[in-house]
Protein backbone atom coordinates (compact mmCIF):
# COMPACT_ATOMS: atom_id res chain seq x y z
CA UNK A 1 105.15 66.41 131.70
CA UNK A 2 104.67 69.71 130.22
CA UNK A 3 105.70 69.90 126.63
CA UNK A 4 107.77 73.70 125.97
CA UNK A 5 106.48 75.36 122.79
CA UNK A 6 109.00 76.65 120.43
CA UNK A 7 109.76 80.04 121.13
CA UNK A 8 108.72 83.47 118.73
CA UNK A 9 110.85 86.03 118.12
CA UNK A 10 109.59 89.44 117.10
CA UNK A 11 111.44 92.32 116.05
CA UNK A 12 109.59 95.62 116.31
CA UNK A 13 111.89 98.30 114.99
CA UNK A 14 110.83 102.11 115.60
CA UNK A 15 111.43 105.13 114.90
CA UNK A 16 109.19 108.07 116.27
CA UNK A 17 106.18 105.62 116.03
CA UNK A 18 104.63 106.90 118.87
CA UNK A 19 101.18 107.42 117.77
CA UNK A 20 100.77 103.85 117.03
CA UNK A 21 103.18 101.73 118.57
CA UNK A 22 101.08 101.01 121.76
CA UNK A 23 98.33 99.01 119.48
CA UNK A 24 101.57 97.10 117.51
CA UNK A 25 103.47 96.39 120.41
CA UNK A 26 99.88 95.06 122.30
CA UNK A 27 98.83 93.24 119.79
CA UNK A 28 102.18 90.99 119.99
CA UNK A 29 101.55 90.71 123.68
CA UNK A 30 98.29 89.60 123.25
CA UNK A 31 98.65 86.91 120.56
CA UNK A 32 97.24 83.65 121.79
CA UNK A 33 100.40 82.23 121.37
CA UNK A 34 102.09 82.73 124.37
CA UNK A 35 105.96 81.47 123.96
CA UNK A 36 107.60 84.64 122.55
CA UNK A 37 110.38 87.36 122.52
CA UNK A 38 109.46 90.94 121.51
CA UNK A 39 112.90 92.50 121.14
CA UNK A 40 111.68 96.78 120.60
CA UNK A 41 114.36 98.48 118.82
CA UNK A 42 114.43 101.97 119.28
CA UNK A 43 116.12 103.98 116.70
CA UNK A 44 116.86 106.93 118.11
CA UNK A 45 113.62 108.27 118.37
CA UNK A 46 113.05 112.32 119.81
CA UNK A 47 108.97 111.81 120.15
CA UNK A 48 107.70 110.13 123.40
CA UNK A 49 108.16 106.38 121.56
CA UNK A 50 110.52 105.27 124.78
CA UNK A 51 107.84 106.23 127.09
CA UNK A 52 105.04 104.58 125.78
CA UNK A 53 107.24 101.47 125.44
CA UNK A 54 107.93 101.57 128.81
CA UNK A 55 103.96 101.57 130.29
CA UNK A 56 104.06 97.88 129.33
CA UNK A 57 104.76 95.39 131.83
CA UNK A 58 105.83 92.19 130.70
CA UNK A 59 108.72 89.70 131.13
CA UNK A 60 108.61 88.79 127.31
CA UNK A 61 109.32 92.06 126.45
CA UNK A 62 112.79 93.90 126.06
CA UNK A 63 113.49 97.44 124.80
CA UNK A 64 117.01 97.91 122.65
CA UNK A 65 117.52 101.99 122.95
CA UNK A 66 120.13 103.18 120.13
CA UNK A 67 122.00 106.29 120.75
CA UNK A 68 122.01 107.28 117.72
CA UNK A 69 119.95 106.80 114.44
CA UNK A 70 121.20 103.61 111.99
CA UNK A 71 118.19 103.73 109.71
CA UNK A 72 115.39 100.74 109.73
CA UNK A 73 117.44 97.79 108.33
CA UNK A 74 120.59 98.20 110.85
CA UNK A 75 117.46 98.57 113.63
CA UNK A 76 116.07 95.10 112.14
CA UNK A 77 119.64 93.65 112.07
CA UNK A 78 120.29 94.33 114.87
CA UNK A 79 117.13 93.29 116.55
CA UNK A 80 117.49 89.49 114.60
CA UNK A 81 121.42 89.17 116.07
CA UNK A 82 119.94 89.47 119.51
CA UNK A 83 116.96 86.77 119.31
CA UNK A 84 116.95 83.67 120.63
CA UNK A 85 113.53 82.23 119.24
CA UNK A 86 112.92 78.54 116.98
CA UNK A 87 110.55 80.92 114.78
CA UNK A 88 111.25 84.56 113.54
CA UNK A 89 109.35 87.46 111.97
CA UNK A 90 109.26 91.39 111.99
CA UNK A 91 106.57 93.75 112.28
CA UNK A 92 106.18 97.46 112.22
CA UNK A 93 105.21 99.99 114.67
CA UNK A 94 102.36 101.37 112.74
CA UNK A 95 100.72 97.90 111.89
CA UNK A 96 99.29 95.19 114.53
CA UNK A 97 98.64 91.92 114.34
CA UNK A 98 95.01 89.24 114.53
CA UNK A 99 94.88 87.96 117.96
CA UNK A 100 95.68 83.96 116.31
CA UNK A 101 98.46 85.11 113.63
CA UNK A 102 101.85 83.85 115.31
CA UNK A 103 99.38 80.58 116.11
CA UNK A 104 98.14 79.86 113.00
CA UNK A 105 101.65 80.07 111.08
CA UNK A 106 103.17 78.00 114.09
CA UNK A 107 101.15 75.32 113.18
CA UNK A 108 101.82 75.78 109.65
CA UNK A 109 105.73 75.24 110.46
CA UNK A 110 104.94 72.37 112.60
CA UNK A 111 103.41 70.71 110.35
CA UNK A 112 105.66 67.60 108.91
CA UNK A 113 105.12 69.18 105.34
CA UNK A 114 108.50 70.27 105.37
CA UNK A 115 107.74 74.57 104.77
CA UNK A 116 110.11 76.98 106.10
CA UNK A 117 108.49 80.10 105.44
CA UNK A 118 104.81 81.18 105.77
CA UNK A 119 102.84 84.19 105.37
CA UNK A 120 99.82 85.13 105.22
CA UNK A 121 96.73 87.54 103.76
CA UNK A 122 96.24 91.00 105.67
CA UNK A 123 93.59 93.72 105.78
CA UNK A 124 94.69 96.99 104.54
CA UNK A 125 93.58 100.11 107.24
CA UNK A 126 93.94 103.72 106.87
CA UNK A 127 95.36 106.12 109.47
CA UNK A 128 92.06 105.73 111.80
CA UNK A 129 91.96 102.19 111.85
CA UNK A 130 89.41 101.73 109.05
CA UNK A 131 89.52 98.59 106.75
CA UNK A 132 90.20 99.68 103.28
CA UNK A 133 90.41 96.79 101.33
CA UNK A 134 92.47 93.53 101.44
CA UNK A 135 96.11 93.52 100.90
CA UNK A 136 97.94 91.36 97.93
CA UNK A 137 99.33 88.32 98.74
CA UNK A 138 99.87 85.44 95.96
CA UNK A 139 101.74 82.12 95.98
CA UNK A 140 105.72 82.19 95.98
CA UNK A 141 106.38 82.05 92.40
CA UNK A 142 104.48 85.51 92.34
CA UNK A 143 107.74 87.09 93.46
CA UNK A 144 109.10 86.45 89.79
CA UNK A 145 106.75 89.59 89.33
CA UNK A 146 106.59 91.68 92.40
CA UNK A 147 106.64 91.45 96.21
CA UNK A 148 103.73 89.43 97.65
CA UNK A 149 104.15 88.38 101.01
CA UNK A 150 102.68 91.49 102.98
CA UNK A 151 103.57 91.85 106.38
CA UNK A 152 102.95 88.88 108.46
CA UNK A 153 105.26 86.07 107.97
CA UNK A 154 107.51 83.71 110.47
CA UNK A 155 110.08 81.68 109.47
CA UNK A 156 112.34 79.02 110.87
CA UNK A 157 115.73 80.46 112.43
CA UNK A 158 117.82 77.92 110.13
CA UNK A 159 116.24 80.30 107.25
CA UNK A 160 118.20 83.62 109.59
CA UNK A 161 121.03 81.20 109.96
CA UNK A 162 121.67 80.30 106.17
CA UNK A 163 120.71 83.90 104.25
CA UNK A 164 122.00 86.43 106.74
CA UNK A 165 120.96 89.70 107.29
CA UNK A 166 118.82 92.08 105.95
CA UNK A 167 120.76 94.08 102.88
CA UNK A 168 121.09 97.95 103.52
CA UNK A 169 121.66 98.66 99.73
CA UNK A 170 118.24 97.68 99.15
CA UNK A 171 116.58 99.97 101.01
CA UNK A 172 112.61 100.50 100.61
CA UNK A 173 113.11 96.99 98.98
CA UNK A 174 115.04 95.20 101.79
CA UNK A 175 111.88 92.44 102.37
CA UNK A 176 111.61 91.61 98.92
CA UNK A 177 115.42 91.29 98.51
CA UNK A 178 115.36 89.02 101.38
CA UNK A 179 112.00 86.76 100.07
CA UNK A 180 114.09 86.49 97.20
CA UNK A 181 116.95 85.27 98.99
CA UNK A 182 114.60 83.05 100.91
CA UNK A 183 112.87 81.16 97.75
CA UNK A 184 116.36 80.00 96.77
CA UNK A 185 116.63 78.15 99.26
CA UNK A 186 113.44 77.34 101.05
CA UNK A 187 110.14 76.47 100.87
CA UNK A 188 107.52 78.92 101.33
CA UNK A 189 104.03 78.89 101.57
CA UNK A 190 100.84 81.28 101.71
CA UNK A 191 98.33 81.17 104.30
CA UNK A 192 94.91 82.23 102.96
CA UNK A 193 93.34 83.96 106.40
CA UNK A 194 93.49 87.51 107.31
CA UNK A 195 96.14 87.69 110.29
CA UNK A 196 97.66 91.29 109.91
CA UNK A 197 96.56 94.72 109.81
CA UNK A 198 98.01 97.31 107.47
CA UNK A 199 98.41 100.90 107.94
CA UNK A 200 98.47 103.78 105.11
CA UNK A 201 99.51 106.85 105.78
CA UNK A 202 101.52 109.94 105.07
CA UNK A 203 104.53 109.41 107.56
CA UNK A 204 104.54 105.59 106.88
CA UNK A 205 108.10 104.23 105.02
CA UNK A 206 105.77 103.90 101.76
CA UNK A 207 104.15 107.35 101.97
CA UNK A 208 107.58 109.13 102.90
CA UNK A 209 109.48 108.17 100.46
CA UNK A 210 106.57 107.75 97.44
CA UNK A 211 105.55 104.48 95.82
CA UNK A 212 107.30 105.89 92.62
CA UNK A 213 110.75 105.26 94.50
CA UNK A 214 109.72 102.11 95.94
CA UNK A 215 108.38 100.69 92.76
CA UNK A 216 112.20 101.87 91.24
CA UNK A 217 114.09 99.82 93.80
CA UNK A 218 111.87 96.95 93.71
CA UNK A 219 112.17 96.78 89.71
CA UNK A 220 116.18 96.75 91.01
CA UNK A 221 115.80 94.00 93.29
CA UNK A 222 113.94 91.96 90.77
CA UNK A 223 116.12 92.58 88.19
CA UNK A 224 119.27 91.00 89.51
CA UNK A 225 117.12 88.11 90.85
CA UNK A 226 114.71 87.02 88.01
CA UNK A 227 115.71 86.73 84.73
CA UNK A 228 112.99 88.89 82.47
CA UNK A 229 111.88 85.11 81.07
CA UNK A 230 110.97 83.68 83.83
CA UNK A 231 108.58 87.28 84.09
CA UNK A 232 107.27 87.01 80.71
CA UNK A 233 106.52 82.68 81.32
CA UNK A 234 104.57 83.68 84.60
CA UNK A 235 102.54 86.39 82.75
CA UNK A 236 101.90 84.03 79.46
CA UNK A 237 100.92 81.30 82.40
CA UNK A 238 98.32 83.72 83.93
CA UNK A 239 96.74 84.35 80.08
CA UNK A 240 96.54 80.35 79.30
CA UNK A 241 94.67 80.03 82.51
């Protein structure tokens, strides 16, 4: 009797992400892993990001056109309301995945330690694909401080169930609003191994709109979440050590 894996759902919003899209949207397909959902959202995009959606072939995959541009986060919610997977997780058009990342933090779910949420270390890339140096990921109570999850994570769908959606008025900050929202409740946990590839660049989210702005809505976000002791105990921490 064949046992059914638990499924994957991936949400892949874009927006005029053609350049790159075909190596993010590839790199799902080809995850060792085979159960999943990759639900492309397609924000209204006037590039050729439809078309090169559409040159793959596979039953696993589903493109959601919008007729009209919502903005990332309603593309993400909207993505999320239509997936039917055990696990969930996002990625971007510009970024891909390792070949063993949805397997590795499968495993990590399924194991009886009782963690909800996983994520794990990436490699940081510039526009040509080049490694640049690895990204920043630290253990949950990290987020006291700053974001530092990265970009590959999956989580259980009771975690989707119990916090919601994705928060528009946090904007540029919307995954570390959500982590947040996650740790109250949850238990997360870091995987050490490089799954995840990150792209820099000048039309990226980041690069767009400036780290200066980002860094402002983040120090937002934290604000109404942390309490500036529990900051100032994690950084005294860090010195005793």
């Amino acid at each position: 009797m064949l046992v059914q894996l638990p499924k994957v759902s991936i949400v892949l919003p874009t927006f005029n992400g053609a350049k790159y899209i075909a190596q993010s949207i590839k790199s799902c397909l080809d995850q060792t892993y085979r159960n999943i959902e990759l639900i492309v959202i397609d924000d209204a995009s006037s590039d050729d990001t439809v078309e090169k959606v559409k040159t793959f072939r596979d039953d696993r995959m589903r493109l959601v056109p919008l007729e009209k541009n919502q903005g990332h986060i309603a593309a993400l919610n909207k993505g999320f309301a239509m997936s039917t997977g055990d696990f969930l997780t996002w990625t971007s058009d510009d970024n891909y995945y390792g070949p063993q990342a949805i397997e590795k933090m499968v495993e990590e779910l399924e194991d009886p330690g009782g963690t909800d949420f996983v994520y794990t270390q990436y490699q940081v890339i510039d526009e040509n694909g080049n490694n640049q140096r690895l990204g920043r990921t630290e253990d949950p109570d990290y987020l006291d401080v700053d974001n530092c999850v990265g970009g590959c994570f999956l989580y259980r769908r009771k975690v989707y169930e119990t916090i919601g959606d994705f928060n528009p008025e946090a904007f540029l900050a919307e995954d570390y609003e959500y982590w947040l929202r996650v740790r109250q409740k949850f238990r997360m946990k870091k995987i050490d191994s490089v799954h995840y590839f990150y792209r820099m660049h000048g039309t990226s989210l980041t690069g767009v709109h400036k780290e200066e702005k980002v860094q402002r809505q983040v120090a937002l976000v934290r604000d109404r979440f942390v309490p500036k002791w529990k900051r100032l105990l994690w950084r005294v921490k860090q010195i005793i050590k």
